[in-house]
PDB file of N, CA and C in Angstrom:
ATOM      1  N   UNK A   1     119.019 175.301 135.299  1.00  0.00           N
ATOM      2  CA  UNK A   1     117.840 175.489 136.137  1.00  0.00           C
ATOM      3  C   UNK A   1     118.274 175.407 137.592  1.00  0.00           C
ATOM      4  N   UNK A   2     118.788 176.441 138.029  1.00  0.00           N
ATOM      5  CA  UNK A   2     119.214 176.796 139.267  1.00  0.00           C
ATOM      6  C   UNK A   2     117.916 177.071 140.318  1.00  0.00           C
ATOM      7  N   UNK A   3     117.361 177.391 140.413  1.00  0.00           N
ATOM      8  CA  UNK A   3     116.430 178.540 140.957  1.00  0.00           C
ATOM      9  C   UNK A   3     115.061 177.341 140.761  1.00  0.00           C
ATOM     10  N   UNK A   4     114.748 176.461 141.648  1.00  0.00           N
ATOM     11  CA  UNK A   4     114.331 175.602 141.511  1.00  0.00           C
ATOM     12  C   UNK A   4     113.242 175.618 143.589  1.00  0.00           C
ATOM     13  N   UNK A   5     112.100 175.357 143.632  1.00  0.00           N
ATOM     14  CA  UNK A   5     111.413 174.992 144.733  1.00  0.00           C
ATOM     15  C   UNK A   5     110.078 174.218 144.725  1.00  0.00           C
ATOM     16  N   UNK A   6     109.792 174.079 145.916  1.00  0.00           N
ATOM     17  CA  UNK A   6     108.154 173.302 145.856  1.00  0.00           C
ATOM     18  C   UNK A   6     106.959 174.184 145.160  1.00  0.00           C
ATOM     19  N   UNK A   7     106.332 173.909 144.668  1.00  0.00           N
ATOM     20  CA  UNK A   7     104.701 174.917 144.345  1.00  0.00           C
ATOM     21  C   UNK A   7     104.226 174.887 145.230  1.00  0.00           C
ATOM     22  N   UNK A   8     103.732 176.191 146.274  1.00  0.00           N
ATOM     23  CA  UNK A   8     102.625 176.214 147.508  1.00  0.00           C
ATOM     24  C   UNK A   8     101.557 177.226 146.584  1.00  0.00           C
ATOM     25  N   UNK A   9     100.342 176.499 147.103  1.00  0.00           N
ATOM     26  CA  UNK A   9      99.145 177.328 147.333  1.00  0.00           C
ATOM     27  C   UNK A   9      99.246 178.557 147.098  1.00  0.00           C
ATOM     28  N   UNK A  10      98.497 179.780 146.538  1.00  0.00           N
ATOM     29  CA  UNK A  10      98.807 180.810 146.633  1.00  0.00           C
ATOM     30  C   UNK A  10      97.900 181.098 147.691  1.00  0.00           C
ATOM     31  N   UNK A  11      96.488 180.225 147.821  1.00  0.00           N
ATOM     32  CA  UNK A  11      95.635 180.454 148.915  1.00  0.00           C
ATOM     33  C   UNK A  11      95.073 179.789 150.062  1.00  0.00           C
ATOM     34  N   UNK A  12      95.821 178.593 150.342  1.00  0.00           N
ATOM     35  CA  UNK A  12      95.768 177.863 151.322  1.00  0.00           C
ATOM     36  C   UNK A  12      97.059 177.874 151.866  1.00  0.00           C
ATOM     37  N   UNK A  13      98.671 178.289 150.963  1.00  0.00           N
ATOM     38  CA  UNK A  13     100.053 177.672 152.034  1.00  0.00           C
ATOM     39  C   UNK A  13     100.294 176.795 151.727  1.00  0.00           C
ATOM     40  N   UNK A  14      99.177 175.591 151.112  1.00  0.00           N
ATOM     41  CA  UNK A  14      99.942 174.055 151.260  1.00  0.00           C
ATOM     42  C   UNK A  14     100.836 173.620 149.811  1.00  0.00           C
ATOM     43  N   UNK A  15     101.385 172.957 150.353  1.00  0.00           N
ATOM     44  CA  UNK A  15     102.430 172.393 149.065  1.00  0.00           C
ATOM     45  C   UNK A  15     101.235 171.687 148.067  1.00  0.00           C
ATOM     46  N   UNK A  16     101.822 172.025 146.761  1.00  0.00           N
ATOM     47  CA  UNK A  16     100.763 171.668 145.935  1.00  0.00           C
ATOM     48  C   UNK A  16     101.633 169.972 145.245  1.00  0.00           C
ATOM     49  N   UNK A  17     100.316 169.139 145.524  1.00  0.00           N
ATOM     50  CA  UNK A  17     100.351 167.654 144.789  1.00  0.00           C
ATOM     51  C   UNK A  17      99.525 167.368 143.614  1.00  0.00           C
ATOM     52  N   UNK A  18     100.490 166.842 142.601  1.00  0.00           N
ATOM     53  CA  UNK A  18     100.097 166.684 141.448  1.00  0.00           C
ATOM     54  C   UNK A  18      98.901 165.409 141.525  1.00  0.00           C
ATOM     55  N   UNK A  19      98.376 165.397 140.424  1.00  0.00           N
ATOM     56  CA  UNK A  19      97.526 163.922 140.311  1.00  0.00           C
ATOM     57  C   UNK A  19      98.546 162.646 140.167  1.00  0.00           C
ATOM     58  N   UNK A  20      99.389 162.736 139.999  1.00  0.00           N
ATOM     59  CA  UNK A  20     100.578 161.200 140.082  1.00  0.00           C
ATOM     60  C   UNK A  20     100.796 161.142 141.447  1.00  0.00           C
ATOM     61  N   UNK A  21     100.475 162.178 142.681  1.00  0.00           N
ATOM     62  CA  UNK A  21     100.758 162.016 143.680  1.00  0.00           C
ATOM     63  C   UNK A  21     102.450 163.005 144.060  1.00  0.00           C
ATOM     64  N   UNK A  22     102.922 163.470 143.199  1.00  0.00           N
ATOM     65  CA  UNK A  22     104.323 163.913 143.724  1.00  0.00           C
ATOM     66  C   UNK A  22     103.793 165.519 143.460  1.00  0.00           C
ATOM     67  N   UNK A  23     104.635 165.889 144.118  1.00  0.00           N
ATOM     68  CA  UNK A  23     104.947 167.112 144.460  1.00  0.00           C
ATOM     69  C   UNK A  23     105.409 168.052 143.497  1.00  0.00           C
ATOM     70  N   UNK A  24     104.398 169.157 143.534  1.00  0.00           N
ATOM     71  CA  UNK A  24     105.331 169.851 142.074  1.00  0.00           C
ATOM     72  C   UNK A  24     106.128 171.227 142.481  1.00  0.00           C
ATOM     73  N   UNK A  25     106.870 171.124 141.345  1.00  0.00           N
ATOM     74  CA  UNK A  25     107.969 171.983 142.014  1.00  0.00           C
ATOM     75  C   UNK A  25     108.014 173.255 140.649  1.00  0.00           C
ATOM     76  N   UNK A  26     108.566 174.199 140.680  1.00  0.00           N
ATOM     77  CA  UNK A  26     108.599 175.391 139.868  1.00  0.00           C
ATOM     78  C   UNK A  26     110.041 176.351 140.259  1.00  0.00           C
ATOM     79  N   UNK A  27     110.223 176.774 139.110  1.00  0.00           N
ATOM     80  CA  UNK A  27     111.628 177.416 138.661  1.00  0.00           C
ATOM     81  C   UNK A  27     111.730 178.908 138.631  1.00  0.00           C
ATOM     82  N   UNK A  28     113.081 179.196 138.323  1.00  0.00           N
ATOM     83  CA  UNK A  28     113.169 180.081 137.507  1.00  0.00           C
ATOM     84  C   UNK A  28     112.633 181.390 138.611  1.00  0.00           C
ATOM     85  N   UNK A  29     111.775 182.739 137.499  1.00  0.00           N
ATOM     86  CA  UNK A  29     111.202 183.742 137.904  1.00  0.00           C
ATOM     87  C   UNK A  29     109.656 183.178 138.354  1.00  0.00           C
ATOM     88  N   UNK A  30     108.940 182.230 138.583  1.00  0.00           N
ATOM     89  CA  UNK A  30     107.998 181.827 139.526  1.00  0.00           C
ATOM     90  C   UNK A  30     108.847 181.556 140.613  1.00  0.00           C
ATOM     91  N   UNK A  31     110.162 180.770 140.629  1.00  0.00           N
ATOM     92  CA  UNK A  31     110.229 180.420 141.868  1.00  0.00           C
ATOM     93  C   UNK A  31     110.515 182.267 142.694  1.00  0.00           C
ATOM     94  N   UNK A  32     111.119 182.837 142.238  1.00  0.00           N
ATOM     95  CA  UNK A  32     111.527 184.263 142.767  1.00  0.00           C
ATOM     96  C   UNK A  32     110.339 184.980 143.263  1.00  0.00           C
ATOM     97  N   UNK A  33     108.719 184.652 142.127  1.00  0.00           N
ATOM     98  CA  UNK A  33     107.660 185.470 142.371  1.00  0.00           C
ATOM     99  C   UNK A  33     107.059 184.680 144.032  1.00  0.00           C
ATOM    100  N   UNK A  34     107.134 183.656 143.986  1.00  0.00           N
ATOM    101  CA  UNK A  34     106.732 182.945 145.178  1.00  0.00           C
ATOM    102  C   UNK A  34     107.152 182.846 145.879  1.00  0.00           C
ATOM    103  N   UNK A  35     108.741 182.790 146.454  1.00  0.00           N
ATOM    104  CA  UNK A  35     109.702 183.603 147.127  1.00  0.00           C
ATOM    105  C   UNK A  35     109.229 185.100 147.810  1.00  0.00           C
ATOM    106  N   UNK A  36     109.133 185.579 146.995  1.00  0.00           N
ATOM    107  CA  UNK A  36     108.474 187.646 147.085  1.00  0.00           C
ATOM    108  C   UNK A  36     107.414 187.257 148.082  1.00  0.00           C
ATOM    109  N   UNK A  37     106.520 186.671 147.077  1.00  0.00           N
ATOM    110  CA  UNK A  37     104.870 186.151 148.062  1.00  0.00           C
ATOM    111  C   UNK A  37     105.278 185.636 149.494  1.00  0.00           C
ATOM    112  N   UNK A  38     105.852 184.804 149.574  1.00  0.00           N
ATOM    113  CA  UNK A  38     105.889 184.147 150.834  1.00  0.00           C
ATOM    114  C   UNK A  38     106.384 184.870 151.930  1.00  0.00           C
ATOM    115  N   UNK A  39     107.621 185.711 151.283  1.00  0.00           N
ATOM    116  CA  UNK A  39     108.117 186.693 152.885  1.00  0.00           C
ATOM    117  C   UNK A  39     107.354 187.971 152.737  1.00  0.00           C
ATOM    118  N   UNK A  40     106.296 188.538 152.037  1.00  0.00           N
ATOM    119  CA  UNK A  40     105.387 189.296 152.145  1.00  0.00           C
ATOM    120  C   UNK A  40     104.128 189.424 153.366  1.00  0.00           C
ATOM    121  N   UNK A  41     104.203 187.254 153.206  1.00  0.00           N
ATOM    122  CA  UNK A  41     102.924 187.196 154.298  1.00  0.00           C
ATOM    123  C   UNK A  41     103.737 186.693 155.233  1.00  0.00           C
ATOM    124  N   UNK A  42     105.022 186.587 155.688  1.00  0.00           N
ATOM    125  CA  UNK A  42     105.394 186.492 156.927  1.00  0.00           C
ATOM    126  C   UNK A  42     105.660 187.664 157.481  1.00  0.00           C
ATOM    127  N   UNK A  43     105.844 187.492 159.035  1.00  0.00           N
ATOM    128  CA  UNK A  43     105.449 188.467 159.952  1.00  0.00           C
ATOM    129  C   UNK A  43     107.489 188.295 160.069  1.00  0.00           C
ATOM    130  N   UNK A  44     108.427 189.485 160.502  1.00  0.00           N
ATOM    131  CA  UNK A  44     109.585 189.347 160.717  1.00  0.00           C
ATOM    132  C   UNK A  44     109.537 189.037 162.006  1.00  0.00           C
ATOM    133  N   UNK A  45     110.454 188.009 162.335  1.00  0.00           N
ATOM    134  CA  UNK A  45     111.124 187.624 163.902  1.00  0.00           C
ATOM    135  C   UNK A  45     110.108 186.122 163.915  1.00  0.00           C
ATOM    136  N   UNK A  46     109.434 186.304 162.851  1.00  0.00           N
ATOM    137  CA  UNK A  46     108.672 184.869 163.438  1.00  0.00           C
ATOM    138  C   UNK A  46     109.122 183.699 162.957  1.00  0.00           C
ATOM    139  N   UNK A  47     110.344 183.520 162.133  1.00  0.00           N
ATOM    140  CA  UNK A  47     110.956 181.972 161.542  1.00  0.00           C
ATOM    141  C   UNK A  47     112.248 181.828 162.475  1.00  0.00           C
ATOM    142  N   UNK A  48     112.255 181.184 163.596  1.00  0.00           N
ATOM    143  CA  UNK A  48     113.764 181.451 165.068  1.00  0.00           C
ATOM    144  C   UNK A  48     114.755 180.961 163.694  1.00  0.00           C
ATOM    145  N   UNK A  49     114.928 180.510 163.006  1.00  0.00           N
ATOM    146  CA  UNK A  49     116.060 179.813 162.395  1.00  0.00           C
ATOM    147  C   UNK A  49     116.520 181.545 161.365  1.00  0.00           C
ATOM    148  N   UNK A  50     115.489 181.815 161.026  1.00  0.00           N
ATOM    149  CA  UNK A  50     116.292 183.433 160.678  1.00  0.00           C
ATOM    150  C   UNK A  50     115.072 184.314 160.671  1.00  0.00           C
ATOM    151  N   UNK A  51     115.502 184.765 162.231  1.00  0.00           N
ATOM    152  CA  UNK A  51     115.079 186.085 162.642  1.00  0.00           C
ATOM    153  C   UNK A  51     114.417 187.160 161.556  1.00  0.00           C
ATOM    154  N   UNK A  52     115.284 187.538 160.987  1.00  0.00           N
ATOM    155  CA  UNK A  52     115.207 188.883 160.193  1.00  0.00           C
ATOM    156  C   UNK A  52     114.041 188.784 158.627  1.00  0.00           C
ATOM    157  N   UNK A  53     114.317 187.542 158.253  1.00  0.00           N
ATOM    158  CA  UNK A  53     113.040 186.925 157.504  1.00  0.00           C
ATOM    159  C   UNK A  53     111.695 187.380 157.832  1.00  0.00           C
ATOM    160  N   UNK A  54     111.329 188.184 156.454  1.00  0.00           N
ATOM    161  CA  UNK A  54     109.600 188.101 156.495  1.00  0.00           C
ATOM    162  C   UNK A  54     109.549 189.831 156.487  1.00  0.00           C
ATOM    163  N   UNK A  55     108.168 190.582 156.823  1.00  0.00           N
ATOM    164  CA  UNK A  55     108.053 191.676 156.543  1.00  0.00           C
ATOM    165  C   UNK A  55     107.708 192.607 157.910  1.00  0.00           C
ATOM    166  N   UNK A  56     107.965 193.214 158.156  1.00  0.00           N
ATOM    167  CA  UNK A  56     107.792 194.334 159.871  1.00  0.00           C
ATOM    168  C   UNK A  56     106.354 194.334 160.083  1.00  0.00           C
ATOM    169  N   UNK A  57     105.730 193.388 159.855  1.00  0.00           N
ATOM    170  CA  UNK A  57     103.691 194.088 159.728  1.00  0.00           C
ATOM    171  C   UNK A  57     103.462 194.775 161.306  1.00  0.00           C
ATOM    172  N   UNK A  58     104.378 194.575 162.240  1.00  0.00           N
ATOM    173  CA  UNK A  58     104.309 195.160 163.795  1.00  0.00           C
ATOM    174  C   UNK A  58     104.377 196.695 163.561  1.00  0.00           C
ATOM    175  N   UNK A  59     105.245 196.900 162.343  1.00  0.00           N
ATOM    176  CA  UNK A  59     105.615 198.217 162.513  1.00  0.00           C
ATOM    177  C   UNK A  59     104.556 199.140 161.426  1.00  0.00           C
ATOM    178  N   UNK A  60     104.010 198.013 160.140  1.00  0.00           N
ATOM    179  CA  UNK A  60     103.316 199.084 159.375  1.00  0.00           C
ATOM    180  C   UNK A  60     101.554 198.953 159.971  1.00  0.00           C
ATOM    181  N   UNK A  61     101.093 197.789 160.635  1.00  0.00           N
ATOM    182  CA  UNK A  61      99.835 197.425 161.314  1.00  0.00           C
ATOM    183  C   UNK A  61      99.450 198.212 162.732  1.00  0.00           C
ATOM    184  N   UNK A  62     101.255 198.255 163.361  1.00  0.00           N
ATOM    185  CA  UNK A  62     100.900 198.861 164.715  1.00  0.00           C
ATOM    186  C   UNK A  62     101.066 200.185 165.111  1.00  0.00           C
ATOM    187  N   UNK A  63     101.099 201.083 164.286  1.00  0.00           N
ATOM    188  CA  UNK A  63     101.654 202.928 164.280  1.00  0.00           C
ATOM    189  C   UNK A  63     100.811 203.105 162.864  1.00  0.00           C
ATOM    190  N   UNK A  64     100.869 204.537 163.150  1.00  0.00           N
ATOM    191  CA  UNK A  64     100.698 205.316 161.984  1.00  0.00           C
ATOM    192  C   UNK A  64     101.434 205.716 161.385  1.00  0.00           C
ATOM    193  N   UNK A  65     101.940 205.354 160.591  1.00  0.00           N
ATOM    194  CA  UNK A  65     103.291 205.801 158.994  1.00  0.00           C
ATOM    195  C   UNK A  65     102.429 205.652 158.367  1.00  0.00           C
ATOM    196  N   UNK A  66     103.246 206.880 157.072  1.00  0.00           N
ATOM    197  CA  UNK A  66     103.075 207.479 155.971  1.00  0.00           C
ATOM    198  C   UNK A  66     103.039 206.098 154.726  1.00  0.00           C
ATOM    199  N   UNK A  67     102.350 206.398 153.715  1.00  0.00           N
ATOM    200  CA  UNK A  67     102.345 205.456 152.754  1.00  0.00           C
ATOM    201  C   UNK A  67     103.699 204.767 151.780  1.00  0.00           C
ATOM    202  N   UNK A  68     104.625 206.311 152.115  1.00  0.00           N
ATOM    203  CA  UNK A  68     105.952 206.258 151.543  1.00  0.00           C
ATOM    204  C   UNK A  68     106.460 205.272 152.459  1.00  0.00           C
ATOM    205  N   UNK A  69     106.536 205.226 153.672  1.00  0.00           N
ATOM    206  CA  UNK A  69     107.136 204.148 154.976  1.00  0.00           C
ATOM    207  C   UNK A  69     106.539 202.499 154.598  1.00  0.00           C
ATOM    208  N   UNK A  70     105.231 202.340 154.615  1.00  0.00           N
ATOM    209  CA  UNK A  70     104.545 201.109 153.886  1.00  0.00           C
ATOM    210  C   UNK A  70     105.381 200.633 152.962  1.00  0.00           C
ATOM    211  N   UNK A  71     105.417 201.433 151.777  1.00  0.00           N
ATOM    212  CA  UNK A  71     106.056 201.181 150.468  1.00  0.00           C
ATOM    213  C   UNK A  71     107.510 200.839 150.594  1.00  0.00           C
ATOM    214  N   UNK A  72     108.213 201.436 151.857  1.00  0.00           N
ATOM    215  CA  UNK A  72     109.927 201.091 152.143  1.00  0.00           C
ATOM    216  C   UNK A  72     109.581 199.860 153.183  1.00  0.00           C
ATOM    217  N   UNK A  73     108.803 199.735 154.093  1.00  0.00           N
ATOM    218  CA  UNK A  73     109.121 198.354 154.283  1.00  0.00           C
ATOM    219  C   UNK A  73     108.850 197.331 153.357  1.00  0.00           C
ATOM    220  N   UNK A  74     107.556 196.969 152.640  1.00  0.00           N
ATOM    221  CA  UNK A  74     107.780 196.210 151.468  1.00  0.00           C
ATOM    222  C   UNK A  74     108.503 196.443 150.722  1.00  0.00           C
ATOM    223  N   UNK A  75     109.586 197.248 150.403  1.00  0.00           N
ATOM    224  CA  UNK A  75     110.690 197.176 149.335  1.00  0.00           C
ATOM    225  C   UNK A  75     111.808 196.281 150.079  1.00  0.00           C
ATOM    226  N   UNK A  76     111.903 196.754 151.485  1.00  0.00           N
ATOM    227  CA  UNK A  76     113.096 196.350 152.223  1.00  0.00           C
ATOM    228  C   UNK A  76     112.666 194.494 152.253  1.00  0.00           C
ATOM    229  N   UNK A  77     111.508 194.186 152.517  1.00  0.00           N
ATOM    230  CA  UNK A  77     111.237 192.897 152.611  1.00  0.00           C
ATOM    231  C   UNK A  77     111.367 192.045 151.457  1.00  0.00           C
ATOM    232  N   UNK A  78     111.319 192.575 149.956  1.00  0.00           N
ATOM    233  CA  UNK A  78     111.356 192.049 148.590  1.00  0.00           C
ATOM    234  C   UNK A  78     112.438 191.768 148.239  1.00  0.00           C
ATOM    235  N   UNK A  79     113.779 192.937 148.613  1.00  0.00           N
ATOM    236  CA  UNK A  79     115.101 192.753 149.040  1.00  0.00           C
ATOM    237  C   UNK A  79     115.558 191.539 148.994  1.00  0.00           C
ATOM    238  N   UNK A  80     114.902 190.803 150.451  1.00  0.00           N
ATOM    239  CA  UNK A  80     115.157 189.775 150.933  1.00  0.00           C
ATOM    240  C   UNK A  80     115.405 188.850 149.987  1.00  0.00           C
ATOM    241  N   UNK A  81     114.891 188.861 149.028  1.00  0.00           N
ATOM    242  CA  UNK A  81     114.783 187.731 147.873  1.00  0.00           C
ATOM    243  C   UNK A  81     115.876 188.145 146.950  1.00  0.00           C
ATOM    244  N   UNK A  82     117.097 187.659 147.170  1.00  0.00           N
ATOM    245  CA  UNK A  82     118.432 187.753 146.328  1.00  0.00           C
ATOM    246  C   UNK A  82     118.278 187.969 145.219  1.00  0.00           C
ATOM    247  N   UNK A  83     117.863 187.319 144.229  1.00  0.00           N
ATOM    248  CA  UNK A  83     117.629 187.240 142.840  1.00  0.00           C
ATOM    249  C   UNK A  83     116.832 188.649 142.553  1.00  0.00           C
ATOM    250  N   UNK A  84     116.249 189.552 143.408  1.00  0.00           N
ATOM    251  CA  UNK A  84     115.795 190.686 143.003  1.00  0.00           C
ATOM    252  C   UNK A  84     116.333 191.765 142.926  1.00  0.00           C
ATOM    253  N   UNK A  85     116.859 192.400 141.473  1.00  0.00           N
ATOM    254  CA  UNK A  85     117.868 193.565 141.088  1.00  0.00           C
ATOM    255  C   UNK A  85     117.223 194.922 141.664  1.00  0.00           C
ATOM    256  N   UNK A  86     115.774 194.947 141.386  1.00  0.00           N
ATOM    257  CA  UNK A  86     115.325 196.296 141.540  1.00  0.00           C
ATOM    258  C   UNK A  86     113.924 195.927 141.716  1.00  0.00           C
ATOM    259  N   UNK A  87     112.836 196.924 142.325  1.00  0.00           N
ATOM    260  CA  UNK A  87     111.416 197.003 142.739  1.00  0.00           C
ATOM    261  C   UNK A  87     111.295 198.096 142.036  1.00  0.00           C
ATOM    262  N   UNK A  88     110.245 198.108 141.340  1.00  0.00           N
ATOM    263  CA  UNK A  88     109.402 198.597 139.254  1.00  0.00           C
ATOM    264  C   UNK A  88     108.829 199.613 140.081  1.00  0.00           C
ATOM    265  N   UNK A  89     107.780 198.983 140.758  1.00  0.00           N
ATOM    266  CA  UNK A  89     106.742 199.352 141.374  1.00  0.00           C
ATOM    267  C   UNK A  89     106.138 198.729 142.275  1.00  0.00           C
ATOM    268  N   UNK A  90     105.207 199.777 143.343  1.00  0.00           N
ATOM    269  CA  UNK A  90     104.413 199.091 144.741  1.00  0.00           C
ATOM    270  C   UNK A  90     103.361 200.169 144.719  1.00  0.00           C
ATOM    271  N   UNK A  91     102.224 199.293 144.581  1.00  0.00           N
ATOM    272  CA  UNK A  91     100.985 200.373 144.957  1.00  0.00           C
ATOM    273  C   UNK A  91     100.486 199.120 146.371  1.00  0.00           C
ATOM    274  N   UNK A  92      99.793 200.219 146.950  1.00  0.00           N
ATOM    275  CA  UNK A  92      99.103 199.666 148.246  1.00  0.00           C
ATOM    276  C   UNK A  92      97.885 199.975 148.481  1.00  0.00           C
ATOM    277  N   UNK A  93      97.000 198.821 148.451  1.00  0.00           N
ATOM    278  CA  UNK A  93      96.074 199.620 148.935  1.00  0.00           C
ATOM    279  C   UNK A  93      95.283 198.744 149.986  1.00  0.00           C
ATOM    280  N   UNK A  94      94.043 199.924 150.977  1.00  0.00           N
ATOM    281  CA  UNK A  94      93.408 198.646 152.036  1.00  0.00           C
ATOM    282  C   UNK A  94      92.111 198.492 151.755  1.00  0.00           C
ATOM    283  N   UNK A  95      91.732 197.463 152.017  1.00  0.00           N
ATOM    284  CA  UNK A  95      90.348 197.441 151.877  1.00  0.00           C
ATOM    285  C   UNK A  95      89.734 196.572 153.298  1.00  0.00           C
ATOM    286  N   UNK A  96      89.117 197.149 153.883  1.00  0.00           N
ATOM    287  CA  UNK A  96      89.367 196.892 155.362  1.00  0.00           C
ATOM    288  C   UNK A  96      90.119 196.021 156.252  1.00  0.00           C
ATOM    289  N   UNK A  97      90.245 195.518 156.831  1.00  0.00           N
ATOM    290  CA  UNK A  97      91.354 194.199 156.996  1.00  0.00           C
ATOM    291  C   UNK A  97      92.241 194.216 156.869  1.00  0.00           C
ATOM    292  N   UNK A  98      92.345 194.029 155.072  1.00  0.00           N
ATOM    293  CA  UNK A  98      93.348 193.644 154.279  1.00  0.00           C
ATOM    294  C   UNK A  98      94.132 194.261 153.574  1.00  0.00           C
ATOM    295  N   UNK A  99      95.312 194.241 153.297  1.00  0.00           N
ATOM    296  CA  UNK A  99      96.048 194.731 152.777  1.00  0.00           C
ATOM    297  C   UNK A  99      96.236 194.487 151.350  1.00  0.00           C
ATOM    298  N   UNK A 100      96.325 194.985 149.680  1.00  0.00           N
ATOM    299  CA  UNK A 100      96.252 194.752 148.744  1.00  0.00           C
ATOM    300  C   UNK A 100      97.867 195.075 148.724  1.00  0.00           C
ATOM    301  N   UNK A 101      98.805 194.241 148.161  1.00  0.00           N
ATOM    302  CA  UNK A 101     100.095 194.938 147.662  1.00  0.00           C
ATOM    303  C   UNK A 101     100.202 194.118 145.726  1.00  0.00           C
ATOM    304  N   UNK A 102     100.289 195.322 145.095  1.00  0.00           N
ATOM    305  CA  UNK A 102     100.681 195.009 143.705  1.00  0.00           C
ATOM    306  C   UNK A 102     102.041 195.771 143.622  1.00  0.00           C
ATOM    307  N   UNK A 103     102.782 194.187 142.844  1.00  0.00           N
ATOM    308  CA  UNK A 103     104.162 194.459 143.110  1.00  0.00           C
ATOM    309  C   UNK A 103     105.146 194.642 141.453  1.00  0.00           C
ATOM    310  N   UNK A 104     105.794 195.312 141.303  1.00  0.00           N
ATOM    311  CA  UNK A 104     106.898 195.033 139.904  1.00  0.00           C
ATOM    312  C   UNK A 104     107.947 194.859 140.650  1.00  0.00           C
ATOM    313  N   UNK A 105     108.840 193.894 139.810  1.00  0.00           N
ATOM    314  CA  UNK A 105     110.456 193.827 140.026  1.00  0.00           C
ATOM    315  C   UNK A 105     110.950 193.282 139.134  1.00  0.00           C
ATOM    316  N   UNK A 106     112.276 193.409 139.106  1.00  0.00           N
ATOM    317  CA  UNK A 106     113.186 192.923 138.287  1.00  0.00           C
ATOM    318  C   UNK A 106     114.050 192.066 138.716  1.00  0.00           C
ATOM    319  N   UNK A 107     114.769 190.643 138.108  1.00  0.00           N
ATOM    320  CA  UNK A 107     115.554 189.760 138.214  1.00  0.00           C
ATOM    321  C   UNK A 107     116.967 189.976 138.209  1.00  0.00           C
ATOM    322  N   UNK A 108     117.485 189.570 138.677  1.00  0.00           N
ATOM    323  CA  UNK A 108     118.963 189.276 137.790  1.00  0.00           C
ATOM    324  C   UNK A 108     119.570 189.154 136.221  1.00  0.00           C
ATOM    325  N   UNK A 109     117.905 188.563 135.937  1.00  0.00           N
ATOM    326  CA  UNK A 109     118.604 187.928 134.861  1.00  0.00           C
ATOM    327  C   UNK A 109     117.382 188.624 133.592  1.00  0.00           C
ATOM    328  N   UNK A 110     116.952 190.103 134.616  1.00  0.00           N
ATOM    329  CA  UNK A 110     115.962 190.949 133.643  1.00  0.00           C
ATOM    330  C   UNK A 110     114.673 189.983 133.389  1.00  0.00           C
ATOM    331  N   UNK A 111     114.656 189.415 133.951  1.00  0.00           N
ATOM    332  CA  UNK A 111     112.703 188.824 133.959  1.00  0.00           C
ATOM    333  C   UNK A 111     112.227 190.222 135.011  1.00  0.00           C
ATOM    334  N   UNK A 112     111.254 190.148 134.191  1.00  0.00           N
ATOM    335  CA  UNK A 112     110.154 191.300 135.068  1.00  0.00           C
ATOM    336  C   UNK A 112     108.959 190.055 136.252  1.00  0.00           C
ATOM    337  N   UNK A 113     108.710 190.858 137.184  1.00  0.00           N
ATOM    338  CA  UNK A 113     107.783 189.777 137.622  1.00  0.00           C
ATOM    339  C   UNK A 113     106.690 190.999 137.985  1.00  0.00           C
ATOM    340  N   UNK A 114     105.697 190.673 137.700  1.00  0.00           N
ATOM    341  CA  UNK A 114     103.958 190.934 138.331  1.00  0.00           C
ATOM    342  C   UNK A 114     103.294 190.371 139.431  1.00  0.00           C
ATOM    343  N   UNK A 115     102.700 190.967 140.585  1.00  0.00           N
ATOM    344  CA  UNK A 115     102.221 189.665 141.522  1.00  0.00           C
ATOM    345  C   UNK A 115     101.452 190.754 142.428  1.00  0.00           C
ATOM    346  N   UNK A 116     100.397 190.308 142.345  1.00  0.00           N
ATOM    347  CA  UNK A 116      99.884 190.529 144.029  1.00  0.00           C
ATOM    348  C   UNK A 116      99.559 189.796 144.976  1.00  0.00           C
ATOM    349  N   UNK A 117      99.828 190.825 146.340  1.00  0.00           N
ATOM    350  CA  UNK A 117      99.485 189.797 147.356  1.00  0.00           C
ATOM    351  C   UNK A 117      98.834 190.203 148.094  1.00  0.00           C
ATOM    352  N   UNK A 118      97.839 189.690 149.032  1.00  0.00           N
ATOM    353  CA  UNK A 118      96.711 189.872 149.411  1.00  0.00           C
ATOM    354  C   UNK A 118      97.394 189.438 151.415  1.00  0.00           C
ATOM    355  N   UNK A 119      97.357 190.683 152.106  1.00  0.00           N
ATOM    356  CA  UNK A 119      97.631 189.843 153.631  1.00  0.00           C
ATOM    357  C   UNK A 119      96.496 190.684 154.377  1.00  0.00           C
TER     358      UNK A 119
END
């Protein structure tokens, strides 16, 4: 059990505490799916300790690109997450505001993961 982190929120951010009071933590292909999630809703350039972390939203929020461009920066940002061999699939869609991303990928170690994320 390599692949080991804290449980955050999927809708608040905060680290999730068990009823004993400690902190729970999750493995494996959750930890990878929550990994995906997390540099999805970061903005790139905004963590100073590494720059390049997180997803371009300057570039797909602030211009007009094509849906194919959307779909390559969230691939390029999913990347980010080592343990990910390949991206299945990315549909996008908006619903005013917000951005819907439903995601497929594949592991290293051939776990499939499912996830959407909502920014």
């Amino acid at each position: 059990m390599d692949n080991v982190t804290l449980k955050i929120d999927r809708d608040t951010g905060d680290l999730v505490i068990g009823d004993d009071g400690i902190m729970e933590t999750i493995s494996e292909v959750d930890t990878t799916a929550q990994n995906i999630e997390m540099t999805l809703k970061a903005w790139k350039n905004d963590f100073p300790i590494v720059p390049g972390h997180g997803t371009d939203w300057e570039n797909i929020l602030g211009q007009v690109i094509s849906s194919e461009e959307v779909k390559e920066e969230i691939r390029e940002s999913v990347y980010q997450e080592t343990d990910v061999t390949m991206v299945t699939g990315i549909e996008v869609t908006r619903s005013g505001r917000e951005l819907n991303i439903d995601l497929k990928a594949t592991t290293a170690a051939g776990e499939e993961i499912e996830t959407e994320v909502a920014v």
